[in-house]
Protein backbone atom coordinates (compact mmCIF):
# COMPACT_ATOMS: atom_id res chain seq x y z
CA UNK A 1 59.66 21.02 16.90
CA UNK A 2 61.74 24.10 17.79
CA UNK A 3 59.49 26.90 18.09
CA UNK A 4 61.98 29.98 18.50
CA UNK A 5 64.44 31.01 16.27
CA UNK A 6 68.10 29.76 15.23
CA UNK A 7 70.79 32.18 15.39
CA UNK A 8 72.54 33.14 12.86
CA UNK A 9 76.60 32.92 12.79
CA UNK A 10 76.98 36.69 11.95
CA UNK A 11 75.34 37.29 15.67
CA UNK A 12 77.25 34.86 17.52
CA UNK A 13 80.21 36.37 15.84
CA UNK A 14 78.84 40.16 16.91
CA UNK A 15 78.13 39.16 20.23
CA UNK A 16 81.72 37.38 20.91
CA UNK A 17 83.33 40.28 19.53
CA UNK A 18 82.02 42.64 21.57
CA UNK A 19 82.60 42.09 25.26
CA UNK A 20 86.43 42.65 24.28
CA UNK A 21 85.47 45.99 22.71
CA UNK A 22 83.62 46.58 26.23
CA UNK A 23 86.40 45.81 27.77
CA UNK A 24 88.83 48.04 25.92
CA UNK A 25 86.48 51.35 26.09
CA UNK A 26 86.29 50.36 29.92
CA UNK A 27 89.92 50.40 30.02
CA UNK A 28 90.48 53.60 27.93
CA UNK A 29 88.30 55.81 30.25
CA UNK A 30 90.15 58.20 32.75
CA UNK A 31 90.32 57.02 36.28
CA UNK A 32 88.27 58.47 38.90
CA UNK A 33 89.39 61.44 40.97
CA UNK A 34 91.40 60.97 43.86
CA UNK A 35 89.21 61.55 47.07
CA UNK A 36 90.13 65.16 48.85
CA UNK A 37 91.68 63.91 52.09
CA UNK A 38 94.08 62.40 49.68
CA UNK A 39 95.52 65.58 48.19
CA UNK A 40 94.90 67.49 51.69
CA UNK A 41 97.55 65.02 52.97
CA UNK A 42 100.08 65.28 50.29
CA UNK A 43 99.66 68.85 50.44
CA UNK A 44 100.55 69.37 54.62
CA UNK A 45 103.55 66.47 54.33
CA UNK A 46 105.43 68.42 51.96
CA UNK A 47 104.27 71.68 53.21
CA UNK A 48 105.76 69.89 56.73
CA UNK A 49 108.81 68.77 55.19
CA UNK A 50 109.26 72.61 53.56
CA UNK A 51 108.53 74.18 57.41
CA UNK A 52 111.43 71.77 58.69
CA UNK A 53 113.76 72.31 56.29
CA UNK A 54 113.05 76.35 56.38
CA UNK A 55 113.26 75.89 60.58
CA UNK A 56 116.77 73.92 60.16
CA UNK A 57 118.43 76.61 57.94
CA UNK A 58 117.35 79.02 60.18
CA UNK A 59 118.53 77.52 63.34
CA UNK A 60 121.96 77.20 61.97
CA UNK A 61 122.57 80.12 60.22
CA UNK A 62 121.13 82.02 63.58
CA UNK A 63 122.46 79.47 66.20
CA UNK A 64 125.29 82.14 67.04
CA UNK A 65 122.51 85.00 67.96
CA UNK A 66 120.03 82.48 69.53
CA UNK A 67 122.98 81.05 72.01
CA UNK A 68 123.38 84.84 72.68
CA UNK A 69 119.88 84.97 73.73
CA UNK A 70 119.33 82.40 75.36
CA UNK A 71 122.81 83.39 77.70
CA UNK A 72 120.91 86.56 77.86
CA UNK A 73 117.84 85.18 79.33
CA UNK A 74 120.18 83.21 81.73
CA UNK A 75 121.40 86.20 82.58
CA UNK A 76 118.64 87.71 83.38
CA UNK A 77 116.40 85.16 85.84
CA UNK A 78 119.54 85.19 87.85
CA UNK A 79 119.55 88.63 88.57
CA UNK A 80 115.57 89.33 88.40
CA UNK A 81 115.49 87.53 92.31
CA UNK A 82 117.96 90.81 93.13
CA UNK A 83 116.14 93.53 90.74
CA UNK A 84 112.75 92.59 92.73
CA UNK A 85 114.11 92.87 95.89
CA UNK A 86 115.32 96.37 94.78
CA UNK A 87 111.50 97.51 93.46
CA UNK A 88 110.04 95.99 96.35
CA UNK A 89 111.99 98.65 98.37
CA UNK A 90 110.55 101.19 95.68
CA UNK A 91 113.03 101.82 92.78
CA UNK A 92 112.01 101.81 89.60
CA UNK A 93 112.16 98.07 87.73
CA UNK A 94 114.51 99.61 84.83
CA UNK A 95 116.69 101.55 87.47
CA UNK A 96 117.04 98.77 90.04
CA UNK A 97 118.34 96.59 86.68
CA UNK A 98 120.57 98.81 85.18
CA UNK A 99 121.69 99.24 88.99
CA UNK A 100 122.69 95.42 89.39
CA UNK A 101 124.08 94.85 85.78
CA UNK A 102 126.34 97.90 86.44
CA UNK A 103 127.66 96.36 89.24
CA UNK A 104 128.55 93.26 88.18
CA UNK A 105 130.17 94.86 85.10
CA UNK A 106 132.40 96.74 87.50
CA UNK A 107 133.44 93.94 89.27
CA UNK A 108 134.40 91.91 86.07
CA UNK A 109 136.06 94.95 84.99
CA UNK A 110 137.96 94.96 88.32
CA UNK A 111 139.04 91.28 88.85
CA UNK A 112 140.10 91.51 84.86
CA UNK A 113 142.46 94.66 85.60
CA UNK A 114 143.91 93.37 88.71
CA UNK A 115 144.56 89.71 87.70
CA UNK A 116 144.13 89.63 84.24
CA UNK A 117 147.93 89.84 83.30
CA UNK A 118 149.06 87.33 86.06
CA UNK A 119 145.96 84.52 85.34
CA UNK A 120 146.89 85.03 81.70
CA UNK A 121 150.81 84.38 82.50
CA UNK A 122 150.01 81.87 85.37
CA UNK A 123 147.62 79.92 82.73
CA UNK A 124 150.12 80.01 79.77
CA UNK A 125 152.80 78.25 82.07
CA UNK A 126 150.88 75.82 83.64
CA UNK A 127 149.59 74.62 80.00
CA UNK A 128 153.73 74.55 79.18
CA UNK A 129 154.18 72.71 82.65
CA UNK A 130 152.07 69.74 82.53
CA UNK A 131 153.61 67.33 80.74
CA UNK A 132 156.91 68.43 83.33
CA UNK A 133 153.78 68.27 85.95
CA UNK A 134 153.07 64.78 84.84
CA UNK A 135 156.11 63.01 84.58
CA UNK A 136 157.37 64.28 87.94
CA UNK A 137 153.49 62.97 89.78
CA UNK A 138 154.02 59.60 87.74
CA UNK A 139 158.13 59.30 89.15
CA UNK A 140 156.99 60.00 92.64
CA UNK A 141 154.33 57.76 92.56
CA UNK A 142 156.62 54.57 90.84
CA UNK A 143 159.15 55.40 93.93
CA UNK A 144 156.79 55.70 96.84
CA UNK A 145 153.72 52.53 95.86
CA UNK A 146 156.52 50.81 93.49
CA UNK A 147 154.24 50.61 90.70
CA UNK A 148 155.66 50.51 86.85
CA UNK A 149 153.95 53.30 85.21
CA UNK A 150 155.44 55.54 82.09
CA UNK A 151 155.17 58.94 81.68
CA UNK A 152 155.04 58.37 77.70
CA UNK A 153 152.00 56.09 78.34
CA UNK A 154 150.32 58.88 80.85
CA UNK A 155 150.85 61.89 78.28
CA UNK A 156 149.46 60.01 75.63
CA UNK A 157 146.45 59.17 77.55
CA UNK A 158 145.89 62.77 78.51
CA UNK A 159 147.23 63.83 74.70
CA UNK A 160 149.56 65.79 76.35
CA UNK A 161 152.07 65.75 73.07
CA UNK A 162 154.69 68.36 72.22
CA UNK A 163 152.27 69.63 69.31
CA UNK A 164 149.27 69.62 71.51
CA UNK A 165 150.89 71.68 73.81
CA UNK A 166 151.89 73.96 71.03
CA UNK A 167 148.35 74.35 69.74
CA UNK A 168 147.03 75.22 73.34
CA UNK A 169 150.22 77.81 73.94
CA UNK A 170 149.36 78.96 70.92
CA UNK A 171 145.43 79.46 71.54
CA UNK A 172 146.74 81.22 74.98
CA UNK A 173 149.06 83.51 73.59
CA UNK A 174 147.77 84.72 69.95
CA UNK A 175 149.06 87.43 68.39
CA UNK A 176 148.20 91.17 68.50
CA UNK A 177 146.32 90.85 65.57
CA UNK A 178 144.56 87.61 67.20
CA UNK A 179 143.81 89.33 70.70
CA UNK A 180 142.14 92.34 69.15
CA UNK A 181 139.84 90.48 66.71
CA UNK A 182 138.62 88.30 69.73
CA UNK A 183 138.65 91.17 71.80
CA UNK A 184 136.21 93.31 69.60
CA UNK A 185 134.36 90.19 69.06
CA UNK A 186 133.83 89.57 72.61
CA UNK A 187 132.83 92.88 73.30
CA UNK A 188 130.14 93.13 71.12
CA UNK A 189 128.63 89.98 71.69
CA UNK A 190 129.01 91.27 75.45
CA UNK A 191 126.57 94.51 74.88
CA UNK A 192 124.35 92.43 72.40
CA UNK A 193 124.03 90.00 75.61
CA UNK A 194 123.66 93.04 78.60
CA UNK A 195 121.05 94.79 75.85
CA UNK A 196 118.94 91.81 75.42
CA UNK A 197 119.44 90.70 79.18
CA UNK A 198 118.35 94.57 80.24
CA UNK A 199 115.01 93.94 78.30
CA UNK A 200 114.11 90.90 79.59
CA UNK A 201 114.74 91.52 83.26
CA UNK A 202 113.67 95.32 83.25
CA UNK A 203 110.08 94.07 81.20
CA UNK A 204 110.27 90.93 83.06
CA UNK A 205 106.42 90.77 84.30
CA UNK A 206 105.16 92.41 81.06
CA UNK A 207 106.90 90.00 78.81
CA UNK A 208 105.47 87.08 80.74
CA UNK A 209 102.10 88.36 80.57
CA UNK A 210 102.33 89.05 77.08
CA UNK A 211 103.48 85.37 76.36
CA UNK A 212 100.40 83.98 77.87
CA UNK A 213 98.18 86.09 76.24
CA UNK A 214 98.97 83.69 73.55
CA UNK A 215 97.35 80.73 75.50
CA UNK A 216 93.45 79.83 76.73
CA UNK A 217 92.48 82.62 79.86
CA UNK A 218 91.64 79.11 82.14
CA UNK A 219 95.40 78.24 81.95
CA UNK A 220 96.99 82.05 81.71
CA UNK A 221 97.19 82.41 85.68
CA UNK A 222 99.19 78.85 85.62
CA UNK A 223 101.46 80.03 83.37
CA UNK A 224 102.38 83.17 84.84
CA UNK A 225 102.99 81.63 88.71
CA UNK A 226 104.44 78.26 87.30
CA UNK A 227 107.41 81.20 85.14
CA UNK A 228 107.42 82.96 87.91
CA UNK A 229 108.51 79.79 90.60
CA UNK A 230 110.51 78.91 87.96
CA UNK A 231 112.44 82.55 87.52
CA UNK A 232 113.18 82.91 91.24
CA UNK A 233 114.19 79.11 91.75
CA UNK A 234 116.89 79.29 89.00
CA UNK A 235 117.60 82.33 89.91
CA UNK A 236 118.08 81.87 93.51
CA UNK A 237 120.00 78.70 92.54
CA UNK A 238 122.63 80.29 89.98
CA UNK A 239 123.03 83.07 92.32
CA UNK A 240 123.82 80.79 95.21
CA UNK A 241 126.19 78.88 93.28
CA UNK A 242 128.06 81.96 92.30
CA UNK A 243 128.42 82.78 95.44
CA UNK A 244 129.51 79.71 96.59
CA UNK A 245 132.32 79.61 93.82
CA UNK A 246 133.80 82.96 94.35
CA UNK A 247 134.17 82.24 98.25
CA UNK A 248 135.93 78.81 97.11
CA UNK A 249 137.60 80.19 94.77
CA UNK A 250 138.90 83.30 96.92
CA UNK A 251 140.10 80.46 99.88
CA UNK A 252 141.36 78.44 98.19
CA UNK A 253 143.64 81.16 96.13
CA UNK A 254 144.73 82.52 99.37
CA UNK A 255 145.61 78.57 100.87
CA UNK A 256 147.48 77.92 97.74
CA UNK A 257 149.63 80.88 98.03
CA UNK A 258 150.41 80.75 101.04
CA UNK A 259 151.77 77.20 100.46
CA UNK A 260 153.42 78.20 97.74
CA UNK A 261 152.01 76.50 95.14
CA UNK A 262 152.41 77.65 91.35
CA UNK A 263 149.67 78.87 89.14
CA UNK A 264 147.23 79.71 92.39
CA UNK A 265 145.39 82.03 90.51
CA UNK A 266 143.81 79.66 87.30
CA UNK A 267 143.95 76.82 90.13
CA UNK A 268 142.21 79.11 92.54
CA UNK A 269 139.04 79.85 89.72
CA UNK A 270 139.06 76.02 87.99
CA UNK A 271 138.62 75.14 91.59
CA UNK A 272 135.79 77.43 92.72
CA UNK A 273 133.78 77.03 89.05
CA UNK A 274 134.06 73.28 88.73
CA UNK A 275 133.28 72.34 92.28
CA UNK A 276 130.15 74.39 91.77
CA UNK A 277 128.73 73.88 88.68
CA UNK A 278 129.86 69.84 88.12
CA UNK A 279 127.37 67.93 89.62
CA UNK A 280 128.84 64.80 91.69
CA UNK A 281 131.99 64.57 89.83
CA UNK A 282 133.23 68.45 90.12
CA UNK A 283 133.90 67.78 93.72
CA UNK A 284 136.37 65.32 93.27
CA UNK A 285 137.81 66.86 89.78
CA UNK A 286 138.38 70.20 91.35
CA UNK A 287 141.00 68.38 94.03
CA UNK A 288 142.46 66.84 91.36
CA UNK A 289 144.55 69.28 89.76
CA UNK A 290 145.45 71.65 92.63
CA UNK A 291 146.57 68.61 94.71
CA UNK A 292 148.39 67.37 92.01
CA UNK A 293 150.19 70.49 90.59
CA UNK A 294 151.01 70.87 94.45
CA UNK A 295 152.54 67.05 94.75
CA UNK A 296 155.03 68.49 91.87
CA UNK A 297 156.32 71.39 94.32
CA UNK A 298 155.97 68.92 97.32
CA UNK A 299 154.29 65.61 97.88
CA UNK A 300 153.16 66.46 101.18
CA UNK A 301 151.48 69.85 99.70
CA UNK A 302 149.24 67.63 97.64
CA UNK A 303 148.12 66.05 100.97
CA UNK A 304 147.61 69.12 102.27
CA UNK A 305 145.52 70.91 99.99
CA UNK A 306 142.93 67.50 99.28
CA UNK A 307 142.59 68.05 103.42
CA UNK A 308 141.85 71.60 102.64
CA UNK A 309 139.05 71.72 100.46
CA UNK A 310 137.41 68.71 102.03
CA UNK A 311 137.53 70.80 105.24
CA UNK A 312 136.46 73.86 102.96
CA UNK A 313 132.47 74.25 103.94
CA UNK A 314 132.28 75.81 100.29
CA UNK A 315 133.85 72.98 98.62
């Protein structure tokens, strides 16, 4: 005998009827907040992206001023060795750099007045000469080895074309209009560079301490000898190499004139700058030219002048 009670069709029906309705307020409700770390890191990524894309206009709408001081602090660790040898012997820091930087301005000023007509000429031809230059090298060289090379295959290697050679006359020699724009330009973004140079060697020591004020006290002292080894070791090394150029330079001008060979002057500086400041490959580069603008005036000149600066203790 069944003792509880039978159900009744209406409940059966309620109770089916119901777990979808559970279901569908389940579904309706709003979903749960998103934890924090969540929105903390969608916050910094695009403030991130936002920095980056704030840092890259920047940099290229100031990459003009920024080379400028960064030629200016160049400028000024290679003459800081010189300015502290001068306030070591007890002038003032801001004296002893206006001292130095007038100095060198003078003897730019100097070398520009004396030879800046004839390196200009000098520099103009020789751009004119070279494809002359290179078809008389490549004929001297067929008729003494016996080889089969063509001076139209050489210039176009070297994209030494007619309108090439018109574009680079052309960049040499602009027009008055041309020479003055370039020349204001240059001479402002001269002083911008001595100003900012002036600063950073006169206040040398008190801008490095005030940069590593920025950083823990424990590592403060590190900082200031590791910029200062760093200051005097460029420094002594640009210096050197300056040196070194102008004496090569200076040489080599005189050997090549007194050879005779044309365009001494630009041969005379590409000669000294490259051999100095090309690592490895400047040595051999800086031959290159001289010896063979000289093997177009005389093929035993060429000889001559490779025997030159190998013997050259500069070189």
């Amino acid at each position: 005998m069944a003792t509880g009670r039978p159900r009744c069709p209406q409940e059966s029906t309620v109770t089916t009827s119901a777990a979808p309705a559970a279901e569908q307020v389940d579904a309706s409700e709003p979903p749960r907040n998103a934890p924090r770390w969540l929105r903390r890191g969608v916050i910094f990524v695009l403030l991130a992206v936002a920095a980056f894309q704030a840092a890259e206009w920047l940099f290229f709408s100031l990459r003009g001023f920024l080379g400028v001081v960064f030629l200016a602090w160049l400028f000024a660790i290679t003459v800081e060795p010189v300015v502290d040898a001068l306030e070591r012997r007890g002038m003032r820091r801001g004296v002893g750099t206006g001292l130095v930087m007038a100095g060198l301005v003078l003897a730019v000023t100097a070398f520009v007045a004396v030879f800046g007509a004839l390196l200009v000429n000098q520099l103009a031809q020789l751009v004119d000469a070279l494809p002359r230059t290179v078809g008389t090298s490549v004929h001297w060289v067929n008729s003494t080895f016996g080889t089969t090379f063509k001076r139209q295959d050489v210039n176009g290697s070297l994209k030494l074309t007619p309108t090439r050679i018109q574009q680079l006359a052309q960049q040499l020699t602009p027009g008055l209009f041309g020479v003055l724009s370039k020349l204001m330009g240059l001479v402002f973004q001269g002083f911008t560079l001595l100003l900012f140079a002036f600063y950073m060697s006169a206040e040398g020591p008190a801008l490095r301490a005030t940069v590593s004020r920025g950083f823990p006290p424990k590592h403060q002292q590190v900082l200031l000898t590791v910029w200062e080894i760093a200051v005097h070791k460029a420094g002594g090394y640009v210096i050197s190499r300056l040196i070194l150029a102008a004496l090569s330079a200076f040489f080599t001008g005189i050997f090549l004139w007194v050879l005779g060979v044309p365009f001494w002057l630009p041969l005379a500086i590409w000669t000294g700058v490259v051999s100095q400041f090309i690592p490895t490959l400047g040595t051999y580069l800086a031959i290159a030219l001289p010896a063979l603008i000289a093997m177009t005036n005389q093929p035993l000149d060429g000889l001559w002048v490779v025997v030159f600066r190998r013997l050259l203790p500069a070189a």
